[in-house]
Protein backbone atom coordinates (compact mmCIF):
# COMPACT_ATOMS: atom_id res chain seq x y z
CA UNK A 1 0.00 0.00 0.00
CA UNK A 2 1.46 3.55 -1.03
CA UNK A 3 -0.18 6.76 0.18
CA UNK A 4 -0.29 10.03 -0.42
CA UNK A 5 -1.58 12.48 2.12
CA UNK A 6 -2.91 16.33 1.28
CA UNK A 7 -3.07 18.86 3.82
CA UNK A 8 -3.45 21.97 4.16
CA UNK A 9 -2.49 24.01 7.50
CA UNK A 10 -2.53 27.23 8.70
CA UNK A 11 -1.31 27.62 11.84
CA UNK A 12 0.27 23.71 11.70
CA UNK A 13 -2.03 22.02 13.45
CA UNK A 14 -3.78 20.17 10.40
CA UNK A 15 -0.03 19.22 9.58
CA UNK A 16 0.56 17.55 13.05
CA UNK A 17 -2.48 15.33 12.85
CA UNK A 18 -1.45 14.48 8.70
CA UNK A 19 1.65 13.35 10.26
CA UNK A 20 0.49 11.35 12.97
CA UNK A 21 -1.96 9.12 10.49
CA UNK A 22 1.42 9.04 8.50
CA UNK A 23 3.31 7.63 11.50
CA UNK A 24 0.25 5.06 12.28
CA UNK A 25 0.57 4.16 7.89
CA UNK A 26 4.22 3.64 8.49
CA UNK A 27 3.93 1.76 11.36
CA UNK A 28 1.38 -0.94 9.53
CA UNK A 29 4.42 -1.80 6.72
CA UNK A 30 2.50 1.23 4.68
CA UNK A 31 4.63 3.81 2.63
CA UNK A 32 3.33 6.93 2.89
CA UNK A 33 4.21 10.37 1.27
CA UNK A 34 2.57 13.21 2.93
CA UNK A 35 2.26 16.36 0.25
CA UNK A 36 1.54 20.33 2.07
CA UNK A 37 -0.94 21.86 -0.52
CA UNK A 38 0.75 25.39 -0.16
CA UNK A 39 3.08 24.11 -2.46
CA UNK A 40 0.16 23.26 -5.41
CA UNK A 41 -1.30 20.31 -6.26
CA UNK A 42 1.13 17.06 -7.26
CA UNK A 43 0.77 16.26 -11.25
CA UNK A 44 1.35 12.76 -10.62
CA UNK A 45 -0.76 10.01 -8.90
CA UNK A 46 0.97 6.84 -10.70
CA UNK A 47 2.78 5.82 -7.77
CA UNK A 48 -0.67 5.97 -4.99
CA UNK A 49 -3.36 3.45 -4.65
CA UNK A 50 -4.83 5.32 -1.32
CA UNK A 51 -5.55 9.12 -1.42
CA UNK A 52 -5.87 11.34 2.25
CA UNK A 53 -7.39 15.15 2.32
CA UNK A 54 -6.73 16.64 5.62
CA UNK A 55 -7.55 20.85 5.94
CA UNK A 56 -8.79 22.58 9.03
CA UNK A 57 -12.86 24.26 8.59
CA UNK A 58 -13.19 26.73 7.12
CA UNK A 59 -16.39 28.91 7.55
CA UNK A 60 -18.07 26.10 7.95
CA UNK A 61 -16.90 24.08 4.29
CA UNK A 62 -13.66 22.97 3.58
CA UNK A 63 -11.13 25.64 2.27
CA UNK A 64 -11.33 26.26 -1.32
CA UNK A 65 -7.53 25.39 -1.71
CA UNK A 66 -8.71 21.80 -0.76
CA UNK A 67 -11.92 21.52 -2.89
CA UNK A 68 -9.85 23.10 -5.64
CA UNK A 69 -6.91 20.45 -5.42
CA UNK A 70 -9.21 17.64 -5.58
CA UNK A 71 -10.61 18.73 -8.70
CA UNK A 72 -7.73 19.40 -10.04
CA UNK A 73 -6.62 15.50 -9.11
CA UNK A 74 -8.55 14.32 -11.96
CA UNK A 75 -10.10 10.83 -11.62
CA UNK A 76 -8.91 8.87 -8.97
CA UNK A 77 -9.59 5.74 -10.78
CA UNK A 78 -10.77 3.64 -8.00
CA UNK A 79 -8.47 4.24 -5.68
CA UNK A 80 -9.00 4.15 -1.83
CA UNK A 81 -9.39 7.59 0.24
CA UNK A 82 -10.00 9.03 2.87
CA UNK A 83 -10.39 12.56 4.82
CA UNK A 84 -9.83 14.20 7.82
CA UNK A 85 -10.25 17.46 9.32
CA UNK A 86 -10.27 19.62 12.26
CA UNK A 87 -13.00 22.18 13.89
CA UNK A 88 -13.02 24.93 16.32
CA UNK A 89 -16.71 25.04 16.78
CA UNK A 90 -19.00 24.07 14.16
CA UNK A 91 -17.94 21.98 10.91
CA UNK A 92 -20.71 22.10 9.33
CA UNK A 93 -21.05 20.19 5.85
CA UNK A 94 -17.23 20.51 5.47
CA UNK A 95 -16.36 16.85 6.09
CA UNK A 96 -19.69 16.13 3.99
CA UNK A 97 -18.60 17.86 0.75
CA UNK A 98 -14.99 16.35 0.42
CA UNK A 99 -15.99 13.11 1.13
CA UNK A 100 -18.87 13.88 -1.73
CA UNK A 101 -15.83 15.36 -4.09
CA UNK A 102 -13.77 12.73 -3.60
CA UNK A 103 -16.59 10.21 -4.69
CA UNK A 104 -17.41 12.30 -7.47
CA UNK A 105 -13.49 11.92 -8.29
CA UNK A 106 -14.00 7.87 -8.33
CA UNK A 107 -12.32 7.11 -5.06
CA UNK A 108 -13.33 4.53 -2.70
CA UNK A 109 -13.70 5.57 0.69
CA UNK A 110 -12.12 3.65 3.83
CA UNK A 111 -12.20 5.77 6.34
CA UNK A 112 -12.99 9.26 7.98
CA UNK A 113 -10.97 11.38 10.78
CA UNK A 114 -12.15 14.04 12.58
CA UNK A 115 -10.45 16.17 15.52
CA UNK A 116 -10.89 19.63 17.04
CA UNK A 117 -8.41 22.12 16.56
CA UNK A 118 -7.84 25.20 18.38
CA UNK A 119 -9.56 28.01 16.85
CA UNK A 120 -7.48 31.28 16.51
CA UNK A 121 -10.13 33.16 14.58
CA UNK A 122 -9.99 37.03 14.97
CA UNK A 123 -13.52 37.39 15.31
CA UNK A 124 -13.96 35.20 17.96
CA UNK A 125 -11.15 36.80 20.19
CA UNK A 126 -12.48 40.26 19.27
CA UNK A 127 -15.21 38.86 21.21
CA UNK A 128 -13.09 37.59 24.09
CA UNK A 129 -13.10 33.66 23.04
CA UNK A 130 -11.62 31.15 22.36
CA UNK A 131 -13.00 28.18 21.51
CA UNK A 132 -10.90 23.75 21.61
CA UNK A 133 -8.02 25.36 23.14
CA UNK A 134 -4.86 23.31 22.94
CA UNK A 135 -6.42 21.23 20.55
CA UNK A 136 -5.66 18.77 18.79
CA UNK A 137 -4.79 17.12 22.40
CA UNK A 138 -2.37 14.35 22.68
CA UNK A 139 -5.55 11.71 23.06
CA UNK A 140 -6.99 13.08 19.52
CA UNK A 141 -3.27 12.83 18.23
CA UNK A 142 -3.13 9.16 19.20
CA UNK A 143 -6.51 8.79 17.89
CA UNK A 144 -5.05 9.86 14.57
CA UNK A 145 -2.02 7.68 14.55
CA UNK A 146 -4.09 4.33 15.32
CA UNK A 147 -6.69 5.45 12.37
CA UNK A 148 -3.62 5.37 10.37
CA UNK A 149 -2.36 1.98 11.58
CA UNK A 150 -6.10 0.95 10.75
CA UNK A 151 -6.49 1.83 7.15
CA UNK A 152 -3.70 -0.41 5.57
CA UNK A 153 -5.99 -3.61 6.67
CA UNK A 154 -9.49 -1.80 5.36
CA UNK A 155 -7.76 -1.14 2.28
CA UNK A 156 -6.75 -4.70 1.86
CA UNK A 157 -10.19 -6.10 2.50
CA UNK A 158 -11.55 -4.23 -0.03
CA UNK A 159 -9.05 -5.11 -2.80
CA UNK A 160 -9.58 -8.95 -1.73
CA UNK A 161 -13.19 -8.40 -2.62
CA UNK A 162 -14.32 -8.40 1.12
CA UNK A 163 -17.43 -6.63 2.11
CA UNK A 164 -16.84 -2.60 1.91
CA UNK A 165 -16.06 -0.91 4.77
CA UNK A 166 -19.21 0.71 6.36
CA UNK A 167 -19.18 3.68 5.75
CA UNK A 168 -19.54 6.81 8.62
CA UNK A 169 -22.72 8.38 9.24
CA UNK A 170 -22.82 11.57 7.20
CA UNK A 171 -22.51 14.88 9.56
CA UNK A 172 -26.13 17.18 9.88
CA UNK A 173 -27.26 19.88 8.01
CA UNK A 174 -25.47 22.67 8.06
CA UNK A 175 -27.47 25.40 10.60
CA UNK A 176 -29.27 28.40 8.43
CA UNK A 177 -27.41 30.76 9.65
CA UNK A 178 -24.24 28.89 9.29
CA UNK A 179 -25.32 28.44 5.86
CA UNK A 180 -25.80 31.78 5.22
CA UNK A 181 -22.60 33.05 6.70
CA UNK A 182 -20.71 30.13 4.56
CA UNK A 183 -22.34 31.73 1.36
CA UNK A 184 -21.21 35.70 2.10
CA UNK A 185 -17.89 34.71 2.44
CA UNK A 186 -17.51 32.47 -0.10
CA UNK A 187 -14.73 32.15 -2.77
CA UNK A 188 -16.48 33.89 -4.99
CA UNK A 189 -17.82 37.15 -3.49
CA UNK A 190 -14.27 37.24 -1.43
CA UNK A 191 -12.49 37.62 -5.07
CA UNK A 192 -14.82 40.14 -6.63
CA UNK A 193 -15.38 42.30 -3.48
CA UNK A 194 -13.50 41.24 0.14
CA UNK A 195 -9.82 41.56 -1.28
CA UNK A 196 -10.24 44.55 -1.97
CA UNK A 197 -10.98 46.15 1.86
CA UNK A 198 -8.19 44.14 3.38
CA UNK A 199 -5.42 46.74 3.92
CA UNK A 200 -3.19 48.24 6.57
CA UNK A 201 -3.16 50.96 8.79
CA UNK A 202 -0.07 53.23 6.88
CA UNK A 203 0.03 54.48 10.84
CA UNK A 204 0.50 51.88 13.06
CA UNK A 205 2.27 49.10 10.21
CA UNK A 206 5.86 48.62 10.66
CA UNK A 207 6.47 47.22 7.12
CA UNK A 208 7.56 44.11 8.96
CA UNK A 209 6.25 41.59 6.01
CA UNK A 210 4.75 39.10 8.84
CA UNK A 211 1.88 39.24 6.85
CA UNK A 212 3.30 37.89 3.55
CA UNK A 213 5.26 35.54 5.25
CA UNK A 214 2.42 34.04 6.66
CA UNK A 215 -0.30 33.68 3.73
CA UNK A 216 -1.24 30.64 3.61
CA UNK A 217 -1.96 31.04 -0.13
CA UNK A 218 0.68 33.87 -0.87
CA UNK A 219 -1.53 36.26 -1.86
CA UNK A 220 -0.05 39.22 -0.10
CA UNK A 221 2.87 41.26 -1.71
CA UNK A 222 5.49 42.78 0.03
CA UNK A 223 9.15 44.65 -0.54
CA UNK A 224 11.04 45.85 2.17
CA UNK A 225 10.37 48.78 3.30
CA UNK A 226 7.21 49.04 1.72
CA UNK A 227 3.50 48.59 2.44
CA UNK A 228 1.68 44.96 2.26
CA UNK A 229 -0.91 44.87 -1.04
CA UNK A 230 -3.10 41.88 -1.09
CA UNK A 231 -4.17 40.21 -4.16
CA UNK A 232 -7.51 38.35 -5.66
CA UNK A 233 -6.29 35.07 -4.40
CA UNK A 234 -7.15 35.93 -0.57
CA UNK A 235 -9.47 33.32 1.09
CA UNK A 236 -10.24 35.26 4.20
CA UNK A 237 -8.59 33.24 6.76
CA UNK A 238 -7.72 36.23 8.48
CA UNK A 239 -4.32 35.03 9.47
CA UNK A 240 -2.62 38.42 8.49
CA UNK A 241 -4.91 40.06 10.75
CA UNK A 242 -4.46 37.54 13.70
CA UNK A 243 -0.59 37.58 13.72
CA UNK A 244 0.19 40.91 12.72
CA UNK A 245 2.35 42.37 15.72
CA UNK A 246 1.10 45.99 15.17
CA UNK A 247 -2.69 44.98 14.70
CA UNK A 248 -2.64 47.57 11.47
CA UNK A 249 -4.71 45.05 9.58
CA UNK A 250 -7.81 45.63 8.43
CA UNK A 251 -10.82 43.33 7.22
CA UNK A 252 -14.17 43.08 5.86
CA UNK A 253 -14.90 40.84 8.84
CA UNK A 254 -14.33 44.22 10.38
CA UNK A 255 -17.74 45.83 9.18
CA UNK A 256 -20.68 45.70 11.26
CA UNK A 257 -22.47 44.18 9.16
CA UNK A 258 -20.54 40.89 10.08
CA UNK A 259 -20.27 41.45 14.28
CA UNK A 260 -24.44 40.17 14.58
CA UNK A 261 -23.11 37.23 12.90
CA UNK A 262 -19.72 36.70 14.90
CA UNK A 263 -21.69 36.91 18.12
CA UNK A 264 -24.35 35.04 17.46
CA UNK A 265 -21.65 32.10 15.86
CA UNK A 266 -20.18 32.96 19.55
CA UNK A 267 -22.88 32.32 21.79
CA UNK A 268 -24.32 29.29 19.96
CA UNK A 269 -20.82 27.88 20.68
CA UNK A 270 -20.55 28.47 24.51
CA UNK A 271 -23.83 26.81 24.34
CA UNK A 272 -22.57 23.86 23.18
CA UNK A 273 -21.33 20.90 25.95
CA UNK A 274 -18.96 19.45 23.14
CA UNK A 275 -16.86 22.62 23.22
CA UNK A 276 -14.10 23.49 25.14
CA UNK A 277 -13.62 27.37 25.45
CA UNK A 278 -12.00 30.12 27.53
CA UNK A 279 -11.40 33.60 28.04
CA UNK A 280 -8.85 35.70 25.65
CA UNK A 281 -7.89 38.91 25.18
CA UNK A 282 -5.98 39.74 21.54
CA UNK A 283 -3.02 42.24 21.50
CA UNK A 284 -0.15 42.36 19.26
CA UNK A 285 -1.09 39.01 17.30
CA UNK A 286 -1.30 37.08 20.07
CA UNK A 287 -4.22 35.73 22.41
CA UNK A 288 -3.38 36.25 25.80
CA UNK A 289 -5.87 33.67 28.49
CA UNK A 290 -7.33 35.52 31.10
């Protein structure tokens, strides 16, 4: 069995767990390759008979780096796959829609991950939370590994002609408002209109370049010296604005037209007995625990 394993991480999180189910792979004879999206999409599949898609939510969907790659994967031709992702709060129909993609693609499925991940979102913190701190913890990490270890022998079965895996409930319907949140700040209204408004403070930046270093889709331009100017490839993750050490960035998430929305996303997640969550403040790109 050779694998290849997609992620894509932000803050490195979705990168620890993609190498834990690589350690659990390796550990069950498997050879495993593990592949960071940031660097584009690998042009050849030849080698793989088993396909992982790890990415953190994203607004509630999968990142549209991830949905992008796997279309741009072509037909998997049978081969096995599997996904795996991380949430802060709410995933909503993320897991759902790769798992659907990757069927579309003609993979297989034999198995599905899922973990929480600690949610540095600048909204949220604005707000004074901050939701699965520490997470993913070294239980979930564990959990990871021995889902690797697992997937060798599924993947066996189901070339032998054994009966096919069965498969993991689906997750709910995505919440309205969730829904409706997921749409605004979709890929497409974020290229026509969002990249635009995200900009610096000429004031308070320091021209430091933390910004462009840190795109997770290198989207930001930057020369020494000189202000940061962000392009049409943004995907609003926001991490510019969250680790920026001046706090002179400035978003569309920064309208109040979006702060109903980020509190009521807030409370509906202290609500929930799933989630772990405690008290921030945000200064200087960092989130300091009360």
């Amino acid at each position: 069995m050779k694998v290849l394993i997609l992620f894509w991480s932000i803050g490195g999180t979705t990168k620890r767990v993609a190498e834990r189910i690589a350690d659990g792979l390796r550990s069950a004879n498997a050879e495993c390759d593990l592949h960071d999206l940031r660097s584009g999409v690998p042009s050849d599949l030849s080698p793989y008979d088993t396909v992982g898609v790890g990415f953190p939510v994203h607004y509630f969907r999968a990142p549209t780096v991830v949905t992008d790659a796997i279309v741009a994967l072509g037909r998997l031709d049978g081969r096995s796959v599997f996904a795996f992702s991380l949430n802060g709060t709410s995933r909503g129909a993320a897991l759902n829609r790769v798992r659907s993609a990757l069927g579309r693609a003609g993979g297989t499925e034999i198995g599905v991950f899922t973990s929480y991940g600690e949610d540095n979102f600048y909204p949220y913190a604005r707000e004074g939370w901050l939701f699965s701190p520490d997470h993913p913890t070294e239980s979930e990490l564990q959990a990871a590994q021995q889902f690797g270890a697992d997937l060798p022998l599924v993947h066996q079965r189901r070339l032998a002609g054994g009966a096919p895996p069965s498969p993991r409930p689906r997750d709910a319907h995505t919440h309205p408002v969730h829904a409706l949140e997921r749409m605004v700040t979709g890929p497409r209204p974020t290229r026509l209109l969002y990249w635009r408004f995200l900009r610096v403070d000429p004031e308070r930046c320091t021209r430091c370049g933390t910004c462009a270093r840190r795109c997770p889709v290198r989207n930001i331009a930057w020369e020494r010296g000189a202000l940061p100017r962000w392009g049409r490839d943004c995907v609003l993750c926001l991490d510019c604005v969250t680790t920026c050490p001046a706090e002179a960035v400035r978003s569309p998430l920064d309208w109040a037209l979006f702060r109903p929305f980020m509190r009521w996303n807030v409370r509906r997640a202290l609500r929930d007995p799933n989630l772990e969550h405690t008290r921030v403040e945000f200064r200087q790109g960092r989130f300091k625990r009360m």
